[in-house]
PDB file of N, CA and C in Angstrom:
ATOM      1  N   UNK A   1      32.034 231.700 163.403  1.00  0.00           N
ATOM      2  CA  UNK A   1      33.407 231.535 163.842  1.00  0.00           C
ATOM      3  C   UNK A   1      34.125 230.656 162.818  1.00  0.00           C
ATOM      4  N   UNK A   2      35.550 230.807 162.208  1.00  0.00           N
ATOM      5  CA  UNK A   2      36.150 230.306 161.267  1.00  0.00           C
ATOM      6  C   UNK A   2      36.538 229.438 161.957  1.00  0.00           C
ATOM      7  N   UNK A   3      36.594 227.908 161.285  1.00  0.00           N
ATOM      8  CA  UNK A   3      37.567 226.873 161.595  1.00  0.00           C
ATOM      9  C   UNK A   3      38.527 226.864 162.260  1.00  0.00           C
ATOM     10  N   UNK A   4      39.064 226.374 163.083  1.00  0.00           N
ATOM     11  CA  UNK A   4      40.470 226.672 163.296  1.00  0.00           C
ATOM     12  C   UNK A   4      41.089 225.389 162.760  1.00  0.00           C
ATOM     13  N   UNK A   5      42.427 225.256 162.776  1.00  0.00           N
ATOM     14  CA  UNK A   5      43.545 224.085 162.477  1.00  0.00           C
ATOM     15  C   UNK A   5      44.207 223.445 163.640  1.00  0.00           C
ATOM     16  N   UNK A   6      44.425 222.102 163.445  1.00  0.00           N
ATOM     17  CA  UNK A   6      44.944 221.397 164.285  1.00  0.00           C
ATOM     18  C   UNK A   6      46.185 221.198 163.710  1.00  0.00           C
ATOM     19  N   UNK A   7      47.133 221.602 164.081  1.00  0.00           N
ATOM     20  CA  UNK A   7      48.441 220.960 163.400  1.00  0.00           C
ATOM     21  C   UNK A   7      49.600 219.835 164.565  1.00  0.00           C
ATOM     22  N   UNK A   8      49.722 218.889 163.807  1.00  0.00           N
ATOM     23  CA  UNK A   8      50.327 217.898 164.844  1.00  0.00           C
ATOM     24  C   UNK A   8      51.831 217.744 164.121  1.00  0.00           C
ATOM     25  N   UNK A   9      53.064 217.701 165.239  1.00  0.00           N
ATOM     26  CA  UNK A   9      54.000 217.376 164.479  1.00  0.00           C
ATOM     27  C   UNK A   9      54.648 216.216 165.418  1.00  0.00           C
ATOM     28  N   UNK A  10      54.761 215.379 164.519  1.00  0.00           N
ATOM     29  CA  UNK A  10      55.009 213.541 165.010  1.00  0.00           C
ATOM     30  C   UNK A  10      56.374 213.042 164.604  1.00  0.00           C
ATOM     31  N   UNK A  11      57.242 212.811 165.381  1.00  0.00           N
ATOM     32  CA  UNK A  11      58.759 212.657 165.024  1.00  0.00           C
ATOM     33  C   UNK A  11      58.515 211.317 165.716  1.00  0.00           C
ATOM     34  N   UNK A  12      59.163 210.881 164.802  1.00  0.00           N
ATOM     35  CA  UNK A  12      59.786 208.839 165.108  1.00  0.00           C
ATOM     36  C   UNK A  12      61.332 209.003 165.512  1.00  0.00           C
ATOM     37  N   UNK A  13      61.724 208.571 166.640  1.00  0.00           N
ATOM     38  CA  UNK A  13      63.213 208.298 167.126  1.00  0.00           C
ATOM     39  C   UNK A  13      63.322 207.188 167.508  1.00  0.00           C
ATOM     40  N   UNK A  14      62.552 206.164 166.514  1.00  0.00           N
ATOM     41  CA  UNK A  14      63.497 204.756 166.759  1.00  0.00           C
ATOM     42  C   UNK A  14      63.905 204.781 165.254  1.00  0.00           C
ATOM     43  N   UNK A  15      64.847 203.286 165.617  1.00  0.00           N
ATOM     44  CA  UNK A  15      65.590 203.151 164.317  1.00  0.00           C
ATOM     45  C   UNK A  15      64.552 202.669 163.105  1.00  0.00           C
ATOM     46  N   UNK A  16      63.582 202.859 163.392  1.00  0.00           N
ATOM     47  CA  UNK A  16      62.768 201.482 162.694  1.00  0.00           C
ATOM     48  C   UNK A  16      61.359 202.502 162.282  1.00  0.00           C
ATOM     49  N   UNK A  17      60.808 202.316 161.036  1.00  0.00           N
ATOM     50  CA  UNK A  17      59.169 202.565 160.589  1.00  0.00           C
ATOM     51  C   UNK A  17      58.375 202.332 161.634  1.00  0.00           C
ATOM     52  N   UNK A  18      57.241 203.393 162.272  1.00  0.00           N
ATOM     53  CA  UNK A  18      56.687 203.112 162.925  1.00  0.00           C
ATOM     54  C   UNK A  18      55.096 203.743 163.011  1.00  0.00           C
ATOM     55  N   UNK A  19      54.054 202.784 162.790  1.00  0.00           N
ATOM     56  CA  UNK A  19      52.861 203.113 162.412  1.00  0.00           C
ATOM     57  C   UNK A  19      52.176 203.415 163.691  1.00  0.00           C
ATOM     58  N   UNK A  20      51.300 204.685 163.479  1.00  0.00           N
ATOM     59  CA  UNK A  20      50.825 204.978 164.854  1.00  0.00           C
ATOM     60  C   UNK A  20      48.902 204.786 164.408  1.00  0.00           C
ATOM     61  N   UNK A  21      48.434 205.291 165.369  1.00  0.00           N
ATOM     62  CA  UNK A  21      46.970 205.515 165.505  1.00  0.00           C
ATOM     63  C   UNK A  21      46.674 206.590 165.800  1.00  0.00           C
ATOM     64  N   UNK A  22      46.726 208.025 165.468  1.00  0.00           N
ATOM     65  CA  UNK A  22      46.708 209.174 165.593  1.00  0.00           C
ATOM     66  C   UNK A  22      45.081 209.292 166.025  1.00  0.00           C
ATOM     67  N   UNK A  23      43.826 208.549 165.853  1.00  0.00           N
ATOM     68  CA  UNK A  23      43.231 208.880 166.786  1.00  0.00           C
ATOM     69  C   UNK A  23      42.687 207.688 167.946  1.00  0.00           C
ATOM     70  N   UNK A  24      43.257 207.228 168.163  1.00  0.00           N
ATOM     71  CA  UNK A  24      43.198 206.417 169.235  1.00  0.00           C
ATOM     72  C   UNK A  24      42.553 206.892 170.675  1.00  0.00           C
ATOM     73  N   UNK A  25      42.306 206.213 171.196  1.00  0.00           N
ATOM     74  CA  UNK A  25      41.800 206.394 172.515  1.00  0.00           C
ATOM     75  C   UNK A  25      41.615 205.089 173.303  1.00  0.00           C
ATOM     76  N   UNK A  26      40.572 205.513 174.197  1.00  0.00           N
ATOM     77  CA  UNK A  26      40.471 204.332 175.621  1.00  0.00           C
ATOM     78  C   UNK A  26      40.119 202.557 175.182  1.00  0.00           C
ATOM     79  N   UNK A  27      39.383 202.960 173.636  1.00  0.00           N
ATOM     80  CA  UNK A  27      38.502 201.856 173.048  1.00  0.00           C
ATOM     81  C   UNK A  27      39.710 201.207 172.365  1.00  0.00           C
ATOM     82  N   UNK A  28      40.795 202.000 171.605  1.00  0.00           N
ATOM     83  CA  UNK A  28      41.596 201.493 170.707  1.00  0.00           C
ATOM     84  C   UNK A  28      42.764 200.315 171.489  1.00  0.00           C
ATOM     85  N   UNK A  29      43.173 199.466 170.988  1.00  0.00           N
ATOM     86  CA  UNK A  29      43.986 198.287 171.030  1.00  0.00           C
ATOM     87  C   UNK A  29      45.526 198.763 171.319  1.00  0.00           C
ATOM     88  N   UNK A  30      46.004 199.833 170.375  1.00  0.00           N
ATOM     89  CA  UNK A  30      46.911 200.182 170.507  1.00  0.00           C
ATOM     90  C   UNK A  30      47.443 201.586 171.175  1.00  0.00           C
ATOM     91  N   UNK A  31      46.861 201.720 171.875  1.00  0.00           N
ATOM     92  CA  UNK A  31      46.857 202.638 173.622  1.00  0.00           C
ATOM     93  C   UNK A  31      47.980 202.522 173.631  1.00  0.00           C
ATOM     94  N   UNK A  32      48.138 201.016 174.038  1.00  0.00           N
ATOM     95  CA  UNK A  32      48.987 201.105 174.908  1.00  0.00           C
ATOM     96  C   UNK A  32      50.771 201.139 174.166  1.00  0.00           C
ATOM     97  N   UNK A  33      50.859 201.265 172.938  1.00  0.00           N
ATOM     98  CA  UNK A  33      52.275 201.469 172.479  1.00  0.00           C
ATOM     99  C   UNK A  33      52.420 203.162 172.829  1.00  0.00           C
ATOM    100  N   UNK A  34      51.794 204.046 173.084  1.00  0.00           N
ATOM    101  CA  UNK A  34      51.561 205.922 173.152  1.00  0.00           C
ATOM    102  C   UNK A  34      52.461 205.628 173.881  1.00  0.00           C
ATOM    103  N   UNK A  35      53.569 206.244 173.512  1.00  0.00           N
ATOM    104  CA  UNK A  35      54.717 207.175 174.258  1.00  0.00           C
ATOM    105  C   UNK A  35      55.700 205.871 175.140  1.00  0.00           C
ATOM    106  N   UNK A  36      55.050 204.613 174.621  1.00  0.00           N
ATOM    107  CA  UNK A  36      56.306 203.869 174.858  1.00  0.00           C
ATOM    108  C   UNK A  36      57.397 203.598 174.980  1.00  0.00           C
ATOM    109  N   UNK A  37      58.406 203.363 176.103  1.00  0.00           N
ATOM    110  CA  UNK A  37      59.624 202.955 176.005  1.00  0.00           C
ATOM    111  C   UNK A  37      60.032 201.925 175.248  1.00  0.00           C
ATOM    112  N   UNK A  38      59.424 200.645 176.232  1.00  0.00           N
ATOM    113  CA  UNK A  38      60.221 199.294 175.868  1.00  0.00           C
ATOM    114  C   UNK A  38      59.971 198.657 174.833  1.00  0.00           C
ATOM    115  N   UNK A  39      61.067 198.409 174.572  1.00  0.00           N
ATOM    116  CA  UNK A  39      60.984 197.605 172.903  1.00  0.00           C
ATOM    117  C   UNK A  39      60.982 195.853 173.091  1.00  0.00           C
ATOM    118  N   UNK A  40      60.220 195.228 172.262  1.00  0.00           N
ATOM    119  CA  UNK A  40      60.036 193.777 171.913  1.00  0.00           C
ATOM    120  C   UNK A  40      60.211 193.864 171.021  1.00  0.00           C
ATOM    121  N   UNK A  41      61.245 192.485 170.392  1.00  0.00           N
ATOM    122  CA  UNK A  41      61.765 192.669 168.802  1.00  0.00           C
ATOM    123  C   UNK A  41      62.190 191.087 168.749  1.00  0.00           C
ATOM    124  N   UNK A  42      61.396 190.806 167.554  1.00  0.00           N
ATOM    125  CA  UNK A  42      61.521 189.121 167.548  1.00  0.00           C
ATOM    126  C   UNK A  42      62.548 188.893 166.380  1.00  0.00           C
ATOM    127  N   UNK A  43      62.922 188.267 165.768  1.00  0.00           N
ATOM    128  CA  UNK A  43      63.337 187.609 164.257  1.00  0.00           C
ATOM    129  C   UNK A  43      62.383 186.636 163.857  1.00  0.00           C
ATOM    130  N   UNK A  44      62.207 186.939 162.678  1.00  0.00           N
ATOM    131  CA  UNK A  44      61.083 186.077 162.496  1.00  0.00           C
ATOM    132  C   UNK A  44      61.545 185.249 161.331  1.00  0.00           C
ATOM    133  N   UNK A  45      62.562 185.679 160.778  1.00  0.00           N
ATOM    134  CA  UNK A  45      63.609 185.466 158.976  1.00  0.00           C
ATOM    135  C   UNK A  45      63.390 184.219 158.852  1.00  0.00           C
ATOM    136  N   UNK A  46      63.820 183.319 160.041  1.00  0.00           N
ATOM    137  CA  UNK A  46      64.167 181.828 159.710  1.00  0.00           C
ATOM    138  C   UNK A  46      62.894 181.045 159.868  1.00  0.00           C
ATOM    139  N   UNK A  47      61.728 181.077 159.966  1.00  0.00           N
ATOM    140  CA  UNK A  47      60.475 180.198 160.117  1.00  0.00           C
ATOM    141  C   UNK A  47      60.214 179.901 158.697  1.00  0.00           C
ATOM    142  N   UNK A  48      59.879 178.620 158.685  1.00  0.00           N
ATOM    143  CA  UNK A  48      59.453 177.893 157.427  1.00  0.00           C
ATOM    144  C   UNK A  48      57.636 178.267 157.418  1.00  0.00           C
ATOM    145  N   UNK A  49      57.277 179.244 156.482  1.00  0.00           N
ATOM    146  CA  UNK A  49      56.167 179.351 156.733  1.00  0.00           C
ATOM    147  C   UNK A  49      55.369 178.644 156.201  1.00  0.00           C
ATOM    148  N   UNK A  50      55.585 178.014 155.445  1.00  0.00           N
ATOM    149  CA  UNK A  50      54.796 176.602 154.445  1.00  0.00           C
ATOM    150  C   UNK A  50      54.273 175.773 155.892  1.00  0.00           C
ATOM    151  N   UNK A  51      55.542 175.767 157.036  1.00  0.00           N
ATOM    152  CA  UNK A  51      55.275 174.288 157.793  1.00  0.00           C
ATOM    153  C   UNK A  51      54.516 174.999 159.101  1.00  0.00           C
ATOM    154  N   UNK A  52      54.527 176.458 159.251  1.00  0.00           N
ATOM    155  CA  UNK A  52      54.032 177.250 160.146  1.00  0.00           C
ATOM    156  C   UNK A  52      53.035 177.257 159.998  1.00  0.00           C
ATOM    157  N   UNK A  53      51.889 176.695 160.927  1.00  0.00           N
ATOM    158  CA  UNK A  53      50.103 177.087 161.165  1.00  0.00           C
ATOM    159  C   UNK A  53      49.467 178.053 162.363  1.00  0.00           C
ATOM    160  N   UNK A  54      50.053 177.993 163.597  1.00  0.00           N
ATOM    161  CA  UNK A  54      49.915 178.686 165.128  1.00  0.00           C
ATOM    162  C   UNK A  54      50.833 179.084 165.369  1.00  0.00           C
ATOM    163  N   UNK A  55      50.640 180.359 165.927  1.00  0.00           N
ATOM    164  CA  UNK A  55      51.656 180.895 166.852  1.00  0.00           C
ATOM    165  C   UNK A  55      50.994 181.358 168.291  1.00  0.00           C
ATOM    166  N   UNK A  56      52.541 181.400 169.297  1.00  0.00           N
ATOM    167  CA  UNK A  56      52.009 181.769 171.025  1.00  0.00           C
ATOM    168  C   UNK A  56      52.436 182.659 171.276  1.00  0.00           C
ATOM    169  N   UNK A  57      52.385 183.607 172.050  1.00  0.00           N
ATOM    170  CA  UNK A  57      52.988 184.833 172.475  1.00  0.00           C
ATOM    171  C   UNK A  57      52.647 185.060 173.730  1.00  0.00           C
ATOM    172  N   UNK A  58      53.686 185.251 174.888  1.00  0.00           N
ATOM    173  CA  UNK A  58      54.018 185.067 175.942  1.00  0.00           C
ATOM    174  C   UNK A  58      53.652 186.461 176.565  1.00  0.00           C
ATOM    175  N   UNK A  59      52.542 186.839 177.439  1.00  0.00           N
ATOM    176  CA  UNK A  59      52.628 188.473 177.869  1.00  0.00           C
ATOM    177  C   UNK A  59      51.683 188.352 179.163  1.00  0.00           C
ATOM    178  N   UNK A  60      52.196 189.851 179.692  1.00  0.00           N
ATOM    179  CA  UNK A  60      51.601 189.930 181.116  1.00  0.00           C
ATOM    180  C   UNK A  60      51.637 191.557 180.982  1.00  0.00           C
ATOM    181  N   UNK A  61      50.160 191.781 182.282  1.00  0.00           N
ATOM    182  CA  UNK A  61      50.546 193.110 182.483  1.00  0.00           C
ATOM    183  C   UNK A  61      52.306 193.572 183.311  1.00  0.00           C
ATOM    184  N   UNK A  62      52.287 194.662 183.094  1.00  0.00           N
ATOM    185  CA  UNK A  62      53.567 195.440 183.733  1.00  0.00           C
ATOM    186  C   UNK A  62      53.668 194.749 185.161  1.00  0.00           C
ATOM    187  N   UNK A  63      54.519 194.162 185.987  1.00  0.00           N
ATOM    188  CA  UNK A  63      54.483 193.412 186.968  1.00  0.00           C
ATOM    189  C   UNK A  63      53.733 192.933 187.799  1.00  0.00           C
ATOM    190  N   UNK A  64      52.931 191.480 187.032  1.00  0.00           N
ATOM    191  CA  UNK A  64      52.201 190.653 187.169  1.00  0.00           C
ATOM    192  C   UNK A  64      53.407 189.618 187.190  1.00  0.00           C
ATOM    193  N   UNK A  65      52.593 188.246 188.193  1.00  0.00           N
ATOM    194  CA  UNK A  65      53.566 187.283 188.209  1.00  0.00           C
ATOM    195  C   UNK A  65      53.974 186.434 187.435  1.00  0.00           C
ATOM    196  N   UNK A  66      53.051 186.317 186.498  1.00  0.00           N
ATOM    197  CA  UNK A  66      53.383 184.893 185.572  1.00  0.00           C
ATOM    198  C   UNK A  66      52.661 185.504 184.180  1.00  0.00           C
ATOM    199  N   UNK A  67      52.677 184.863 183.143  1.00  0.00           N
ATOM    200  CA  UNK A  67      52.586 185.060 181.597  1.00  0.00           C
ATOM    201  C   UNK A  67      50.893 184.462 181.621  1.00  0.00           C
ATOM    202  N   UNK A  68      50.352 185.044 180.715  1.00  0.00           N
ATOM    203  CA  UNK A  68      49.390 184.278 179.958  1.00  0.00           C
ATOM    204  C   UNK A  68      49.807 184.106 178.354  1.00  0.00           C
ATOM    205  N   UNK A  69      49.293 183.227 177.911  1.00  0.00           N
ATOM    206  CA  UNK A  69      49.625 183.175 176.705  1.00  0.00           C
ATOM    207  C   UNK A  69      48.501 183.524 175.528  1.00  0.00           C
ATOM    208  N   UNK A  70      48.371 183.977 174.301  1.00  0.00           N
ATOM    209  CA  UNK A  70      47.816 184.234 173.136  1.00  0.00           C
ATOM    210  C   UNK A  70      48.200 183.201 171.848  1.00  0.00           C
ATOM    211  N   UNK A  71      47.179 182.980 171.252  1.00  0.00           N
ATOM    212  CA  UNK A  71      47.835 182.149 170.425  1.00  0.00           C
ATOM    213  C   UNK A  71      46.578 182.451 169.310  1.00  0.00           C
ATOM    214  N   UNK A  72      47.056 182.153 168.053  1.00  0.00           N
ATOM    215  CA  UNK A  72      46.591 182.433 166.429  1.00  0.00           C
ATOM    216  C   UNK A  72      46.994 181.889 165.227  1.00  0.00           C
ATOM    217  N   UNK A  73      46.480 181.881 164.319  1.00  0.00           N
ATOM    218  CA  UNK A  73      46.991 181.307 162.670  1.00  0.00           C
ATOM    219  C   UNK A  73      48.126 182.383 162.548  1.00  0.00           C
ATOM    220  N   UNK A  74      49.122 181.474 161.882  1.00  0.00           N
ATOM    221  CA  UNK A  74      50.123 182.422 161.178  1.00  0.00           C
ATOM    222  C   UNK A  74      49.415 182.625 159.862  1.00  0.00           C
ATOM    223  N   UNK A  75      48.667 182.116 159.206  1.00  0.00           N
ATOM    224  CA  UNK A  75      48.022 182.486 157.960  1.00  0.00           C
ATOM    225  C   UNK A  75      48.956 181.910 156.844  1.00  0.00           C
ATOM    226  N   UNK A  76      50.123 181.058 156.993  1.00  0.00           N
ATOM    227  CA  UNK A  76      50.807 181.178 156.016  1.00  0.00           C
ATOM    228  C   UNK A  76      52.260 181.898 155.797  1.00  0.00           C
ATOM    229  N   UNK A  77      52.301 183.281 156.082  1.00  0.00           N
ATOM    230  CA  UNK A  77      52.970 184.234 155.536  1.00  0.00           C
ATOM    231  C   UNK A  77      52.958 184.884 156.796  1.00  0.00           C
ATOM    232  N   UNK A  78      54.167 185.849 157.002  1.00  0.00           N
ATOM    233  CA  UNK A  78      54.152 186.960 157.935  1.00  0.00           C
ATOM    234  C   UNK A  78      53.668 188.189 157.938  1.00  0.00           C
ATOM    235  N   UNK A  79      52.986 188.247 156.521  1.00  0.00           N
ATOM    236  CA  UNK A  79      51.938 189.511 156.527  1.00  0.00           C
ATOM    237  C   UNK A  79      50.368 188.987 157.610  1.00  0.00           C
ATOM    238  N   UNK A  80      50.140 187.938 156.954  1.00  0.00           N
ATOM    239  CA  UNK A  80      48.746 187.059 157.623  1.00  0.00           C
ATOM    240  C   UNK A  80      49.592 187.141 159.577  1.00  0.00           C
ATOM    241  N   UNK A  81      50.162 186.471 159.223  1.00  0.00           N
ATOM    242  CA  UNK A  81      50.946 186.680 160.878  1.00  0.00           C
ATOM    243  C   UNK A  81      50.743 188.135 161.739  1.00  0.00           C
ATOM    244  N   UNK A  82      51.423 188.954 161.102  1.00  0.00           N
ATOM    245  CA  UNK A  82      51.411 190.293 161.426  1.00  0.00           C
ATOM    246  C   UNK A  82      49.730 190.742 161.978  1.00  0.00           C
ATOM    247  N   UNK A  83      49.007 190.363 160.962  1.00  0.00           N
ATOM    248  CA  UNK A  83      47.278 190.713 160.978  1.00  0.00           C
ATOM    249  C   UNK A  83      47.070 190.441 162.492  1.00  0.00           C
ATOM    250  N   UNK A  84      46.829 188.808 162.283  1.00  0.00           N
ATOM    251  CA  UNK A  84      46.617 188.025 163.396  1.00  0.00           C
ATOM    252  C   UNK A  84      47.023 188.456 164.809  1.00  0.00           C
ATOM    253  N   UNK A  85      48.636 189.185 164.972  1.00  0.00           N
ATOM    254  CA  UNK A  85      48.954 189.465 165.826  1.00  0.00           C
ATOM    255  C   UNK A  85      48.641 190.589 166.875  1.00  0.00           C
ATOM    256  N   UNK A  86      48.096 191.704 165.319  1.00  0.00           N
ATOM    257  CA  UNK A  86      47.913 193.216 165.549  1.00  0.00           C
ATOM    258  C   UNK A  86      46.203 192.880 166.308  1.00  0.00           C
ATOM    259  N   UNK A  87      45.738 191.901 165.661  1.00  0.00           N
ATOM    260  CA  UNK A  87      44.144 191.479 166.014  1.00  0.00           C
ATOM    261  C   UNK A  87      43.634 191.358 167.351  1.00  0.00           C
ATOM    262  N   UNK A  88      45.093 190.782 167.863  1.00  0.00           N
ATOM    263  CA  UNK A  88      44.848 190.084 169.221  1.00  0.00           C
ATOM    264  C   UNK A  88      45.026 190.934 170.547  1.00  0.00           C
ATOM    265  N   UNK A  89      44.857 192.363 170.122  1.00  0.00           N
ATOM    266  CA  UNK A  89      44.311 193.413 170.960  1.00  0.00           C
ATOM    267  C   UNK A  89      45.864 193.517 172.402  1.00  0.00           C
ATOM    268  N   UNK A  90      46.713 193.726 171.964  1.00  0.00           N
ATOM    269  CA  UNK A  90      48.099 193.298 172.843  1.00  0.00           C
ATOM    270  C   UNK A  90      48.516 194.879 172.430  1.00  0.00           C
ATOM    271  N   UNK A  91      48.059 195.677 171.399  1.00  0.00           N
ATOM    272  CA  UNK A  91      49.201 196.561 170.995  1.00  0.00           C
ATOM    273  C   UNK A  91      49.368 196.463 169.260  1.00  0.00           C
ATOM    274  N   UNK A  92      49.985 197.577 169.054  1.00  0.00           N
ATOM    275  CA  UNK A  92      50.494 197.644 167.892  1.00  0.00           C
ATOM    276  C   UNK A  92      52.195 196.964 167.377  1.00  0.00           C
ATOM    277  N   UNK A  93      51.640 195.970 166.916  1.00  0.00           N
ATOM    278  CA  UNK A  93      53.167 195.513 166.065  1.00  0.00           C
ATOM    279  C   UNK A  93      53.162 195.806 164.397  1.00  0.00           C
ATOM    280  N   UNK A  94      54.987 195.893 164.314  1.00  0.00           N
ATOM    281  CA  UNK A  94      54.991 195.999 163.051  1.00  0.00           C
ATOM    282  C   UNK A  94      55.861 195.183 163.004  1.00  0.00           C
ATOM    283  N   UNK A  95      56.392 195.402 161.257  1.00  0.00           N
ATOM    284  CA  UNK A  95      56.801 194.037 160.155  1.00  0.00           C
ATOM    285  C   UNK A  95      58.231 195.009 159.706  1.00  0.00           C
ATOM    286  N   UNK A  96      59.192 194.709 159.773  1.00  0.00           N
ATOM    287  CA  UNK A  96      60.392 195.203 159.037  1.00  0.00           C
ATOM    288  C   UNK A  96      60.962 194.162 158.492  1.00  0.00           C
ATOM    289  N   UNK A  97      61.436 194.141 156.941  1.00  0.00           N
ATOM    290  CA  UNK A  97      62.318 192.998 156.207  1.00  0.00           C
ATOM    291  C   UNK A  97      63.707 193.777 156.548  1.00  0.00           C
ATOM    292  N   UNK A  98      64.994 192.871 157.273  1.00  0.00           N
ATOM    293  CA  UNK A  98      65.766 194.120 157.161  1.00  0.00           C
ATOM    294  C   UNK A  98      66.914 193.433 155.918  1.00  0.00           C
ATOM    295  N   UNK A  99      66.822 191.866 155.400  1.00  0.00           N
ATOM    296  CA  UNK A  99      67.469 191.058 154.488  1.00  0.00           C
ATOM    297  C   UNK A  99      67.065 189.763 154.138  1.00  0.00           C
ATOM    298  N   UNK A 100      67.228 189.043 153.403  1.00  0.00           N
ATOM    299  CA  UNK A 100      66.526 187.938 152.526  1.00  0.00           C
ATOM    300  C   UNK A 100      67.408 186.896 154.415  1.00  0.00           C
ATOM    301  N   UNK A 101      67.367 187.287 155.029  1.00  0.00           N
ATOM    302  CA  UNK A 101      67.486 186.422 156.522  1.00  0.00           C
ATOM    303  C   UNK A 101      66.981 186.835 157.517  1.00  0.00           C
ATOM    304  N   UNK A 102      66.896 188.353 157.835  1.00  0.00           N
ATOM    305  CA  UNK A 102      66.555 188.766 158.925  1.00  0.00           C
ATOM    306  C   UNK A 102      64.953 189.351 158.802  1.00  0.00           C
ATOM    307  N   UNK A 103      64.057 189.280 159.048  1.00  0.00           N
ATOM    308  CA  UNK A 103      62.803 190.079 159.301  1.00  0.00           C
ATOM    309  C   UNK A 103      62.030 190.032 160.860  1.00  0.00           C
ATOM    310  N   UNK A 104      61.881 191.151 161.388  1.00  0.00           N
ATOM    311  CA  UNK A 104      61.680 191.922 162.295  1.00  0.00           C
ATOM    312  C   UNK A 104      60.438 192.053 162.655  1.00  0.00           C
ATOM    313  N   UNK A 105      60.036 191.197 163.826  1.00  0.00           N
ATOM    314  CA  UNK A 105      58.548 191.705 164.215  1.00  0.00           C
ATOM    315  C   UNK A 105      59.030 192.676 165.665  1.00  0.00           C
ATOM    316  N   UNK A 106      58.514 193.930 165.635  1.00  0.00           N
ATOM    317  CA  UNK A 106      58.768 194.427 166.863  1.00  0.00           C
ATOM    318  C   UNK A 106      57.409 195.389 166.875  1.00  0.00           C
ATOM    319  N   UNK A 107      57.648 195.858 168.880  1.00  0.00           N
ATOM    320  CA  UNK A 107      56.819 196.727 168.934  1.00  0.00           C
ATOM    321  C   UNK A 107      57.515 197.570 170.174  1.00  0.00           C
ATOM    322  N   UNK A 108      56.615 198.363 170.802  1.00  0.00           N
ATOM    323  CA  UNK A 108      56.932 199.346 171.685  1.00  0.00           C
ATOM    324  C   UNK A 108      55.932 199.423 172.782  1.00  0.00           C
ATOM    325  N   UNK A 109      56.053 198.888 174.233  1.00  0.00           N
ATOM    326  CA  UNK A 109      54.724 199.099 174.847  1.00  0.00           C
ATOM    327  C   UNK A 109      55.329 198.907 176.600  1.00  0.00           C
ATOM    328  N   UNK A 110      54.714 199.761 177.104  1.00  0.00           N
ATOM    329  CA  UNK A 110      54.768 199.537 178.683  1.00  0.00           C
ATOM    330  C   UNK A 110      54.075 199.042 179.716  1.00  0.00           C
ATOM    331  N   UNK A 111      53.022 199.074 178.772  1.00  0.00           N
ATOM    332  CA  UNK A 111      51.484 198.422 179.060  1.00  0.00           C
ATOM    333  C   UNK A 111      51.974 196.785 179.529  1.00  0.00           C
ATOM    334  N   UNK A 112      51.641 196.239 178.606  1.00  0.00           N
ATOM    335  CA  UNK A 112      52.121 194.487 178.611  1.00  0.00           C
ATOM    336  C   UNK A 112      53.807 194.390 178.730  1.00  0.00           C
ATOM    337  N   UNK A 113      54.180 192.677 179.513  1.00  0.00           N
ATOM    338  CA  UNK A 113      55.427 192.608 179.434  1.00  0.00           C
ATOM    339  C   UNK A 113      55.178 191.144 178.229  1.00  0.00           C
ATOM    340  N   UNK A 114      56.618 191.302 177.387  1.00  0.00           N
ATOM    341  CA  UNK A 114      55.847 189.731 176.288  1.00  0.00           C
ATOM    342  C   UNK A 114      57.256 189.153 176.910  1.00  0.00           C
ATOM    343  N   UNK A 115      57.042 187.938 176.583  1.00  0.00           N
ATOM    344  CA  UNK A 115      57.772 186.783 176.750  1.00  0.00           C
ATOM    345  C   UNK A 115      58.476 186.158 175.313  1.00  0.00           C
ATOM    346  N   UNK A 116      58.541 184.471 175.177  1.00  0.00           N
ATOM    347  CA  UNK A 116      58.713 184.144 173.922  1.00  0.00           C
ATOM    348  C   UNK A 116      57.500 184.127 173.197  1.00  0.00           C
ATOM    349  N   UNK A 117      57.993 183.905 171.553  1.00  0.00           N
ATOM    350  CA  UNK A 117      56.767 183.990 170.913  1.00  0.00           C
ATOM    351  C   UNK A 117      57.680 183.033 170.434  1.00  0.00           C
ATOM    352  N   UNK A 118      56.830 181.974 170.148  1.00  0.00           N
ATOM    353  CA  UNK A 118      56.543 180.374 169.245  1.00  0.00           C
ATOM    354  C   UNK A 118      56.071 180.478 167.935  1.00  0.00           C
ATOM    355  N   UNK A 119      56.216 180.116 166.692  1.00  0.00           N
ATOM    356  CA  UNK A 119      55.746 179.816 165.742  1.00  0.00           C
ATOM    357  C   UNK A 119      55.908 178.210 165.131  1.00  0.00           C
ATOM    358  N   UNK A 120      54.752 177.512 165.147  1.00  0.00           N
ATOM    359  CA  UNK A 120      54.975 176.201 164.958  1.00  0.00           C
ATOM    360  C   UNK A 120      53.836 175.865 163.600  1.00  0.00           C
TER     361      UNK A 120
END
């Protein structure tokens, strides 16, 4: 029997780059951004990352009463940040520069609700 083909066609309709996990499943971290509505979208532009070591991030399941919090090295930099964040098994976030002021941590998920995120 010949091979057959899988052909997938994947359209992005947010405003924004958005990295998926095309094979994801039950084990994978980022489940839970699949077919997401709600958007979380931080600014991240103005943090002094020289003076930045930890960050917190505020989240709960979908209506749960109160927050737990997560917390990690910023690494320095908001790439190391980004790592750290994607690490901490919450979902898939990404990194947009959108100007030498504004840069963009956001994600997409229905799964978790987030709160503030701290960088100190």
């Amino acid at each position: 029997m010949p091979a057959q083909k899988i052909i997938l066609n994947i359209e992005n309709h947010t405003p924004y780059p958005a990295l998926i996990s095309i094979l994801g499943g039950l084990q994978d971290p980022n489940q839970y951004n699949v077919n997401s509505a709600t958007e979380y979208l931080y600014d991240i532009g103005n943090f002094n990352w020289d003076n930045s070591s930890t960050w917190t991030l505020q989240f709960k399941r979908v209506g749960a009463a109160s927050f737990s919090i997560q917390q990690g090295s910023t690494g320095g930099n908001p790439q190391q940040f980004l790592i750290a964040l994607n690490l901490s098994s919450l979902g898939l976030f990404n990194y947009l520069k959108v100007d030498a002021n504004i840069s963009l941590i956001y994600t997409f998920n229905d799964y978790y609700e987030f709160g503030l995120l701290n960088i100190n």
